[in-house]
C-alpha atoms as a PDB file:
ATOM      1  CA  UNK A   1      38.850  56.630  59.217  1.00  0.00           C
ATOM      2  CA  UNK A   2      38.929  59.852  61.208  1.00  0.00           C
ATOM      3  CA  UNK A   3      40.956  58.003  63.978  1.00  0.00           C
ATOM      4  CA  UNK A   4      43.365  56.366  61.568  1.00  0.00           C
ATOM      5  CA  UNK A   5      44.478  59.538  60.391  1.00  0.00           C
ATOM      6  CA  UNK A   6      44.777  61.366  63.757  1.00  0.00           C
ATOM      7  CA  UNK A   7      46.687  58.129  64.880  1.00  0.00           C
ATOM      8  CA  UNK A   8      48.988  58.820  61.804  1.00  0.00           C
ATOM      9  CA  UNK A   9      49.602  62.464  62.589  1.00  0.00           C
ATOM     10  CA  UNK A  10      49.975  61.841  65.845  1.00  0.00           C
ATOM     11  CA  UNK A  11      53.027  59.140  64.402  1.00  0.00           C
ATOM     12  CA  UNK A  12      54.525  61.486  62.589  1.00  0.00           C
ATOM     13  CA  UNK A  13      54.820  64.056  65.181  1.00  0.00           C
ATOM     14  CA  UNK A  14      56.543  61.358  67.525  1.00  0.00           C
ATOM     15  CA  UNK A  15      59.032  60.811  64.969  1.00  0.00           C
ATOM     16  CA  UNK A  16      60.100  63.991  64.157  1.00  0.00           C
ATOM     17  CA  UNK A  17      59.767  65.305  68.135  1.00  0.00           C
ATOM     18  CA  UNK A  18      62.600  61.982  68.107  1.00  0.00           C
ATOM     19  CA  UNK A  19      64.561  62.821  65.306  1.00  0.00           C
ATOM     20  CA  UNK A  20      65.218  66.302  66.524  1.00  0.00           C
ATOM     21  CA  UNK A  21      65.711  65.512  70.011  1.00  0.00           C
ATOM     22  CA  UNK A  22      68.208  63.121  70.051  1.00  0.00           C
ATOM     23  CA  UNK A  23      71.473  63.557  70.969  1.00  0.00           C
ATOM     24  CA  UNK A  24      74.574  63.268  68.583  1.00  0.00           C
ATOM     25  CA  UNK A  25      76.212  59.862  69.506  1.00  0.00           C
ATOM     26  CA  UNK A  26      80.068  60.672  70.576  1.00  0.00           C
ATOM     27  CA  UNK A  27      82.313  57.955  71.660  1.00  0.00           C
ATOM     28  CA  UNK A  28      84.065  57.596  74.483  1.00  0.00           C
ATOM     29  CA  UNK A  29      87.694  58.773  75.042  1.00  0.00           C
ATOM     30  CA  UNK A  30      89.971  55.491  75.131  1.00  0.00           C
ATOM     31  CA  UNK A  31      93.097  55.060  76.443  1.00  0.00           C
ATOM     32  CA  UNK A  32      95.969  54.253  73.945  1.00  0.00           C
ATOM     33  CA  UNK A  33      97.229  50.869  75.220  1.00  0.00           C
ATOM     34  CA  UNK A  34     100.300  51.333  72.722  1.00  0.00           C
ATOM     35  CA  UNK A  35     101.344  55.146  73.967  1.00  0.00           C
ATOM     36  CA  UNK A  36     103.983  54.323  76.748  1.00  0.00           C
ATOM     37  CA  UNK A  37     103.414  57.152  79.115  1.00  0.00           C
ATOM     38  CA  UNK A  38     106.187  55.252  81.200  1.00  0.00           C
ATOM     39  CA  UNK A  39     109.966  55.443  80.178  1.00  0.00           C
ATOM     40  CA  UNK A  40     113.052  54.895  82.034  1.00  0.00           C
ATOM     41  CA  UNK A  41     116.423  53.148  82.253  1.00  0.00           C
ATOM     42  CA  UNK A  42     116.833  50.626  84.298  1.00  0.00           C
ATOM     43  CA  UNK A  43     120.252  48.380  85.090  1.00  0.00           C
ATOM     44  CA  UNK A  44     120.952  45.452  87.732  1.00  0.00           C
ATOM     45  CA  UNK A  45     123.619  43.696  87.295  1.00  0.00           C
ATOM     46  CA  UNK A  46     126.530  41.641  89.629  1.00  0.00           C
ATOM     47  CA  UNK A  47     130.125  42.184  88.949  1.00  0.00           C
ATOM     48  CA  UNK A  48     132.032  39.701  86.942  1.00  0.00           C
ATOM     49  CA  UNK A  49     134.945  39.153  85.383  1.00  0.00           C
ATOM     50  CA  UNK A  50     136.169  38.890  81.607  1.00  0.00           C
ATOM     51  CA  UNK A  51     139.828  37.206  82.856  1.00  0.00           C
ATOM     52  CA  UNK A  52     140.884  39.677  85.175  1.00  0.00           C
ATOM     53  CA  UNK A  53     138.998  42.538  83.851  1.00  0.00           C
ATOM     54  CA  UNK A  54     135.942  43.251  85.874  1.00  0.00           C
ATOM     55  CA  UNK A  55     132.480  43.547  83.458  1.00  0.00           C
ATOM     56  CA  UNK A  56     128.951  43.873  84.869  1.00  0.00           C
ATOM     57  CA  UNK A  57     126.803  41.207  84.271  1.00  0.00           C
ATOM     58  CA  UNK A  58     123.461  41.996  83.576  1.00  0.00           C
ATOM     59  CA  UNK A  59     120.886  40.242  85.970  1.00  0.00           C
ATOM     60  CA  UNK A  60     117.086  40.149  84.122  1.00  0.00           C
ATOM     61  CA  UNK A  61     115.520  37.210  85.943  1.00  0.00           C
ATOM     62  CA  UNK A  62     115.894  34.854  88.709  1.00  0.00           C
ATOM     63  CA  UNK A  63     119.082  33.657  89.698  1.00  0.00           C
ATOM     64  CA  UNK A  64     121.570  32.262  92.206  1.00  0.00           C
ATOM     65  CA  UNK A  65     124.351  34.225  93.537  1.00  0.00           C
ATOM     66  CA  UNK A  66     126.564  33.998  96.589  1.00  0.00           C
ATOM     67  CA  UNK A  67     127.930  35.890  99.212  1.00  0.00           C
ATOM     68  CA  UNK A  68     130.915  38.373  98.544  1.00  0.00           C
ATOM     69  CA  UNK A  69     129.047  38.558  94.737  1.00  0.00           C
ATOM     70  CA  UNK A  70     128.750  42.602  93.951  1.00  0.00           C
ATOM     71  CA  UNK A  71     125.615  43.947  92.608  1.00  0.00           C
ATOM     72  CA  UNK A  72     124.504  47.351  91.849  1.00  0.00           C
ATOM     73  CA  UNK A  73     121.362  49.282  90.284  1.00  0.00           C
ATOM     74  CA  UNK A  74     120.369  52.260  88.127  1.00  0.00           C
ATOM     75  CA  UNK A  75     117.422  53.901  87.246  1.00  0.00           C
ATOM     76  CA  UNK A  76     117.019  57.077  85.300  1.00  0.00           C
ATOM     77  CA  UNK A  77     113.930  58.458  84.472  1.00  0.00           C
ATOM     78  CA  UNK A  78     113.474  59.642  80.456  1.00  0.00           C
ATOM     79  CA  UNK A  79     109.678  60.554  80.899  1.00  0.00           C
ATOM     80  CA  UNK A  80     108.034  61.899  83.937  1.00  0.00           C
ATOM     81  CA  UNK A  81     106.714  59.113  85.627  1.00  0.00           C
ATOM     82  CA  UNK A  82     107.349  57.345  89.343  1.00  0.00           C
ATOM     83  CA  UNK A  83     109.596  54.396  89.759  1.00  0.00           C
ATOM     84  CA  UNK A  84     110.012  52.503  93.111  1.00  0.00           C
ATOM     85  CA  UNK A  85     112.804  49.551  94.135  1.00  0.00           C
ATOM     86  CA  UNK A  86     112.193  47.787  97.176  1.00  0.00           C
ATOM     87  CA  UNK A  87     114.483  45.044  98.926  1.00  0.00           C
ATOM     88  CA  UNK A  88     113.212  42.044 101.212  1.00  0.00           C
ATOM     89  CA  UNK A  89     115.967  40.060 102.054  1.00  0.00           C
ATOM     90  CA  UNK A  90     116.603  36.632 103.716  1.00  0.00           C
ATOM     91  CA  UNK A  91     115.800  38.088 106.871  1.00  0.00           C
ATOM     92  CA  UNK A  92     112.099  39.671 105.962  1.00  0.00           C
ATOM     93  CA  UNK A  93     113.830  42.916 106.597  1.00  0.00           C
ATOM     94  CA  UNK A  94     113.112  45.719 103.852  1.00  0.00           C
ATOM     95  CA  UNK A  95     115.206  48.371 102.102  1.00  0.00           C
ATOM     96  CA  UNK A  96     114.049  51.044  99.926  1.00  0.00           C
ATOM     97  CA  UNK A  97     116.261  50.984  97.764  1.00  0.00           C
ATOM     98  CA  UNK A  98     114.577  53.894  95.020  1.00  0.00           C
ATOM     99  CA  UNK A  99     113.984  56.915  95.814  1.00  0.00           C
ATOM    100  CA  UNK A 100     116.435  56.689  98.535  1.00  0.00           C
ATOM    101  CA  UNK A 101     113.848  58.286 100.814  1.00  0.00           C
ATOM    102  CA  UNK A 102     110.136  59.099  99.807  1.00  0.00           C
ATOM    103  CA  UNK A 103     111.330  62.411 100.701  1.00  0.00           C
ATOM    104  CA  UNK A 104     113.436  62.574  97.924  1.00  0.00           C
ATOM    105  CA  UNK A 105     110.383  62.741  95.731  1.00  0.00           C
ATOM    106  CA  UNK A 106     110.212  66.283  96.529  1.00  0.00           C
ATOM    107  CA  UNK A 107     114.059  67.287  96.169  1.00  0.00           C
ATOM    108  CA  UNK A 108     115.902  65.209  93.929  1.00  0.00           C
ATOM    109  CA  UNK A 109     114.211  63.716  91.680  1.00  0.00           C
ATOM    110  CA  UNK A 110     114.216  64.772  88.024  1.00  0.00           C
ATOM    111  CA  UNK A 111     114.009  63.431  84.508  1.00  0.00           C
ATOM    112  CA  UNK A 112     117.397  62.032  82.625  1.00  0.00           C
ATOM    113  CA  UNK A 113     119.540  62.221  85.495  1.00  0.00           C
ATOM    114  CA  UNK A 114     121.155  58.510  86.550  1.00  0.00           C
ATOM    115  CA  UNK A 115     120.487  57.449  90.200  1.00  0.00           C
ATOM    116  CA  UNK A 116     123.109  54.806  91.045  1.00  0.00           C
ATOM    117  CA  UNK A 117     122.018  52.154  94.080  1.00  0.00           C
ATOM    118  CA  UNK A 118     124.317  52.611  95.932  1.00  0.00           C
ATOM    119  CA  UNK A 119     125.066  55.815  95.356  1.00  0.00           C
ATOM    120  CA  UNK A 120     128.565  56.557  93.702  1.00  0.00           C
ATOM    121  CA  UNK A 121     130.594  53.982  92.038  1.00  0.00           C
ATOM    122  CA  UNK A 122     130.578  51.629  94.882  1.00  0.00           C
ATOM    123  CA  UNK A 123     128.526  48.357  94.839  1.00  0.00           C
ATOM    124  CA  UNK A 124     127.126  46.325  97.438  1.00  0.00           C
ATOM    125  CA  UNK A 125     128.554  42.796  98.617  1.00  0.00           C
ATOM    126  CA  UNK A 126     125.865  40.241  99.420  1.00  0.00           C
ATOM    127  CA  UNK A 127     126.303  39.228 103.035  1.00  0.00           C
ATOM    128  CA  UNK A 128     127.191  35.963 104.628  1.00  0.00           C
ATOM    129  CA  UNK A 129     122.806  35.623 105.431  1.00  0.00           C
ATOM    130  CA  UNK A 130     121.419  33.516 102.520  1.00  0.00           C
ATOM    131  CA  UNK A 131     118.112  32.475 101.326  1.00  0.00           C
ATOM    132  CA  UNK A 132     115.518  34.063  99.106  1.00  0.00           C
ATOM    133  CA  UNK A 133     115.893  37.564  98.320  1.00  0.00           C
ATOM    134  CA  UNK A 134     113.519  39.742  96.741  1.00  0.00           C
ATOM    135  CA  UNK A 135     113.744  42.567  94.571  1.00  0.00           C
ATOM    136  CA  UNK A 136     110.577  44.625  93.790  1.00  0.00           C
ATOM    137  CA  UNK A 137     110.357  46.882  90.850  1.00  0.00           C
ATOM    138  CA  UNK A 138     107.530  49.376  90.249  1.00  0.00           C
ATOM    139  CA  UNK A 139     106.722  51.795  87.800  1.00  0.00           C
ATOM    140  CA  UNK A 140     103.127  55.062  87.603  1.00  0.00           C
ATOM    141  CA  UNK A 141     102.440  57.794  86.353  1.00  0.00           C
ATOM    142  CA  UNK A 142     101.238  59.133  89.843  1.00  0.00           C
ATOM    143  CA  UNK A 143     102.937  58.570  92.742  1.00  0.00           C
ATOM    144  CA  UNK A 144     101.781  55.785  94.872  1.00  0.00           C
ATOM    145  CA  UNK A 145     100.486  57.066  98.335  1.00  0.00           C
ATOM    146  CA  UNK A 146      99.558  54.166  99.852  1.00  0.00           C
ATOM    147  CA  UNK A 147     102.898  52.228  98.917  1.00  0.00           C
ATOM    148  CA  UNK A 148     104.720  55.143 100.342  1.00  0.00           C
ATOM    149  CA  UNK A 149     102.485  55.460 103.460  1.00  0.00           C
ATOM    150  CA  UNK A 150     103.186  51.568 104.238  1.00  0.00           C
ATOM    151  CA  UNK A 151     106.686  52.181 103.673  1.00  0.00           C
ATOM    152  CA  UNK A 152     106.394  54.893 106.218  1.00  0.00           C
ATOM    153  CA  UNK A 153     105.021  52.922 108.705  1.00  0.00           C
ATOM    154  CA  UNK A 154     107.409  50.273 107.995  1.00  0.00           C
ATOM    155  CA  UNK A 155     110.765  52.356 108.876  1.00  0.00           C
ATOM    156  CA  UNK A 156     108.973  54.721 111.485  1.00  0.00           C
ATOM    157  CA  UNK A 157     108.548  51.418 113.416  1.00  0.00           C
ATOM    158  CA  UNK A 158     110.723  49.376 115.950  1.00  0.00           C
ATOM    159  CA  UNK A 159     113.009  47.027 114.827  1.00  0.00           C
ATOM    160  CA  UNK A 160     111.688  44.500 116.479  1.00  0.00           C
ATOM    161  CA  UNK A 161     107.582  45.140 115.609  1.00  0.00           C
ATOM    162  CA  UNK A 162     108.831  45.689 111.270  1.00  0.00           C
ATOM    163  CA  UNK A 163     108.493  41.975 110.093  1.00  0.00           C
ATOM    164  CA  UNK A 164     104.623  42.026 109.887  1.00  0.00           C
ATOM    165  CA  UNK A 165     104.834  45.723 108.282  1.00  0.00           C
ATOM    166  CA  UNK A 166     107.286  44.362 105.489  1.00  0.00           C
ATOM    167  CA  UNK A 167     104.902  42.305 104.545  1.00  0.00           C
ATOM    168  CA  UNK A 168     101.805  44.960 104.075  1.00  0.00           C
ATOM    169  CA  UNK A 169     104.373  46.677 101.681  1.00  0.00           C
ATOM    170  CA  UNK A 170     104.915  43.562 100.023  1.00  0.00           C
ATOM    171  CA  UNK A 171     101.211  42.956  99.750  1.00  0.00           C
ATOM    172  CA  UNK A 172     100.495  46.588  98.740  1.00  0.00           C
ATOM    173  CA  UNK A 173     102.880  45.795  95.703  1.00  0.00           C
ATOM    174  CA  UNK A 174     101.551  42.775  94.910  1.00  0.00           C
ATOM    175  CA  UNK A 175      98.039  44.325  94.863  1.00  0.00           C
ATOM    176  CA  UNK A 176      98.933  47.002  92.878  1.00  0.00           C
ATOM    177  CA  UNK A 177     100.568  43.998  89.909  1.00  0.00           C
ATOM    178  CA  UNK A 178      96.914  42.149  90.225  1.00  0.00           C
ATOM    179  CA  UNK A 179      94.886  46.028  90.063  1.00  0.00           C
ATOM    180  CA  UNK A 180      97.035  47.325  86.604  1.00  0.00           C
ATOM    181  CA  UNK A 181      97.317  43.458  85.682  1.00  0.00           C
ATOM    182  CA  UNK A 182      95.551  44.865  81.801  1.00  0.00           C
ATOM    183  CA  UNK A 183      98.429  47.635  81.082  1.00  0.00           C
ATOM    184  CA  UNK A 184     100.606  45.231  79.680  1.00  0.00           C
ATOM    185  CA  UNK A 185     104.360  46.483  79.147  1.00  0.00           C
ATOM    186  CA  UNK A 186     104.936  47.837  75.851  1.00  0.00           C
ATOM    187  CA  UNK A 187     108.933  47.581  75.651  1.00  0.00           C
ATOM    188  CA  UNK A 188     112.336  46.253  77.726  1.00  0.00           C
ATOM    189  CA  UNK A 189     115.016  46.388  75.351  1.00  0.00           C
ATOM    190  CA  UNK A 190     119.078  47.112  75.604  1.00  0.00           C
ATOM    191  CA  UNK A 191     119.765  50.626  75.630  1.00  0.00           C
ATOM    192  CA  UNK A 192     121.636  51.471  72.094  1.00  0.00           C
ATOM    193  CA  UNK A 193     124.601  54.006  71.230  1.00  0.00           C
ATOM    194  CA  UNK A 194     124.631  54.951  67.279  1.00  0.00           C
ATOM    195  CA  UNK A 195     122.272  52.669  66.425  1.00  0.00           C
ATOM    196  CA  UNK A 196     124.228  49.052  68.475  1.00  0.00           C
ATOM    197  CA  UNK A 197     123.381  47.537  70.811  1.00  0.00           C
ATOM    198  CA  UNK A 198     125.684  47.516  73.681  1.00  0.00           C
ATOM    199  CA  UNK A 199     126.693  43.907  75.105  1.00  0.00           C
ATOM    200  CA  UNK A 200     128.892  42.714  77.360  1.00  0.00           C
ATOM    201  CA  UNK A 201     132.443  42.631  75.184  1.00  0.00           C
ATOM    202  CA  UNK A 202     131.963  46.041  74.149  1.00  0.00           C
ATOM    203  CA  UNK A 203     131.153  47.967  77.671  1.00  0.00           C
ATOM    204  CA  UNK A 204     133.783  50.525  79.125  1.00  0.00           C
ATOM    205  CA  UNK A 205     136.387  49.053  81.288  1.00  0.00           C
ATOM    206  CA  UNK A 206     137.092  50.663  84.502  1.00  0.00           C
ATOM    207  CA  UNK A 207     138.499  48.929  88.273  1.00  0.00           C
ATOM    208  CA  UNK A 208     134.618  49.356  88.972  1.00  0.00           C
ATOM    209  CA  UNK A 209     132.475  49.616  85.233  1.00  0.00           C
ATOM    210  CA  UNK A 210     129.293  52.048  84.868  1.00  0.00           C
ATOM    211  CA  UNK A 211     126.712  49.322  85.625  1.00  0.00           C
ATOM    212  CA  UNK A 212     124.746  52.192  83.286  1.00  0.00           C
ATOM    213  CA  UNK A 213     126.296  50.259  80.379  1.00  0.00           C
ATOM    214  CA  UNK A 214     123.747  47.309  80.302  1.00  0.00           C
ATOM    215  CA  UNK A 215     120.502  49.858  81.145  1.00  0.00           C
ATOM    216  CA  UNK A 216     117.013  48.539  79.562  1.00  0.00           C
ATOM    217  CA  UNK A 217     114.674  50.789  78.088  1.00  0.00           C
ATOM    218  CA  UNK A 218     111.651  50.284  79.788  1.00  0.00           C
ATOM    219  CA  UNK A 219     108.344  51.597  78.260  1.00  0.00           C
ATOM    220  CA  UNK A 220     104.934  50.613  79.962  1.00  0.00           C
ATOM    221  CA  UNK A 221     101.430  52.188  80.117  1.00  0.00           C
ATOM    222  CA  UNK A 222     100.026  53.810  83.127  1.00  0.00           C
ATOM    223  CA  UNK A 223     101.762  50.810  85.230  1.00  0.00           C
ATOM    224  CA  UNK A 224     105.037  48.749  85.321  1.00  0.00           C
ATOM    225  CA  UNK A 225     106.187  46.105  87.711  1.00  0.00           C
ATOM    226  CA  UNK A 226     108.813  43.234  87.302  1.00  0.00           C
ATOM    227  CA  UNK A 227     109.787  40.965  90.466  1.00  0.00           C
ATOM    228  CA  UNK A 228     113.211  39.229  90.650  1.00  0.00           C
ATOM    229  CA  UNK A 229     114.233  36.498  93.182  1.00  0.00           C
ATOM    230  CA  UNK A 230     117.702  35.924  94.269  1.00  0.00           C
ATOM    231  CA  UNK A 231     118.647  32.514  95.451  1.00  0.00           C
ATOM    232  CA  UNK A 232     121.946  33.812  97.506  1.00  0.00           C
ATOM    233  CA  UNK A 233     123.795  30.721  98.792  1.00  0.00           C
END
């Protein structure tokens, strides 16, 4: 009897020692998968023609184009975040394309200001090399280091020892699409101006139009990347 009762005191003492030791239970922090904590415009497009009236074209997914076809880029950057473009043309050679240096990180590179590739209101003229050409598009929060140092190595190189070194960079992007391959992309829509859409008939006319005039909105979490293949013939 004696036991049963120190047994049961012993119980309750357990219990309580329990109940006012534990720990409140908190939950973890999550991450919002909806809050885009990437955002910036983005345009490609090749030059076309409405008649005689030259209209950019706006170029979203794989295609064919030939030589002597015009394209032309912008990005513009409406929440602090890092965006990369990189080039690998017919040849395996690579440009980067955005920032126009990784030095430019550091000097020029701010929030709502248009970058134009190239720079100006020139465009660039596909050459007479064709094949598969690839254009790499990359969006973080942080910059990416070891993108950048590959890139490094790639143009601190000799011409003639680059091919192998293009193709770490591509790898390194690649890697980076399979690593974030959960933060989906919340948003790519046509920019609007008082509420319509801008389209093709109803961009501003110029010997050389603002390829800024089909931008995308582009809103992503924590990473971004698209990949577009040119068949040039």
């Amino acid at each position: 009897m004696r036991s049963s009762i120190f047994l049961a005191v012993v119980l309750s003492f357990l219990v309580v020692g329990f109940r006012f030791g534990e720990q409140p239970i908190t939950s973890a922090p999550t991450v919002q998968q909806n809050d885009a904590n990437i955002e910036f415009d983005w345009a490609f497009g090749v030059l076309g023609y409405n008649g005689k009236t030259p209209v950019p074209i706006p170029i979203t997914r794989d295609t064919v184009l030939k030589s002597g076809d015009e394209i032309k880029m912008m990005v513009k950057m409406t929440k602090e975040c890092y965006v990369y473009a990189v080039y690998l043309d017919s040849q395996g050679d690579l440009t980067l394309l955005f920032p126009y240096s990784i030095r430019q990180l550091q000097t020029d590179y701010v929030v709502a200001k248009p970058y134009y590739i190239p720079k100006g209101r020139n465009w660039m003229m596909l050459d007479k090399n064709t094949g598969k050409e690839i254009f790499f598009l990359v969006g973080s929060t942080e910059r990416l280091l070891e993108l950048e140092v590959k890139l490094g190595n790639y143009f601190s190189a000799d011409p003639a020892d680059r091919k192998p070194l293009a193709q770490d960079v591509v790898s390194e992007i690649r890697g980076l699409r399979k690593r974030y391959s959960t933060f989906a992309t919340i948003a790519e829509k046509p920019l609007s101006i008082g509420g319509n859409i801008r389209s093709i008939d109803t961009v501003k006319v110029v010997h050389r139009p603002d390829v800024a005039d089909i931008a995308t909105e582009i809103s992503a979490n924590n990473f971004y990347s698209k990949t577009i293949t040119i068949d040039h013939q």
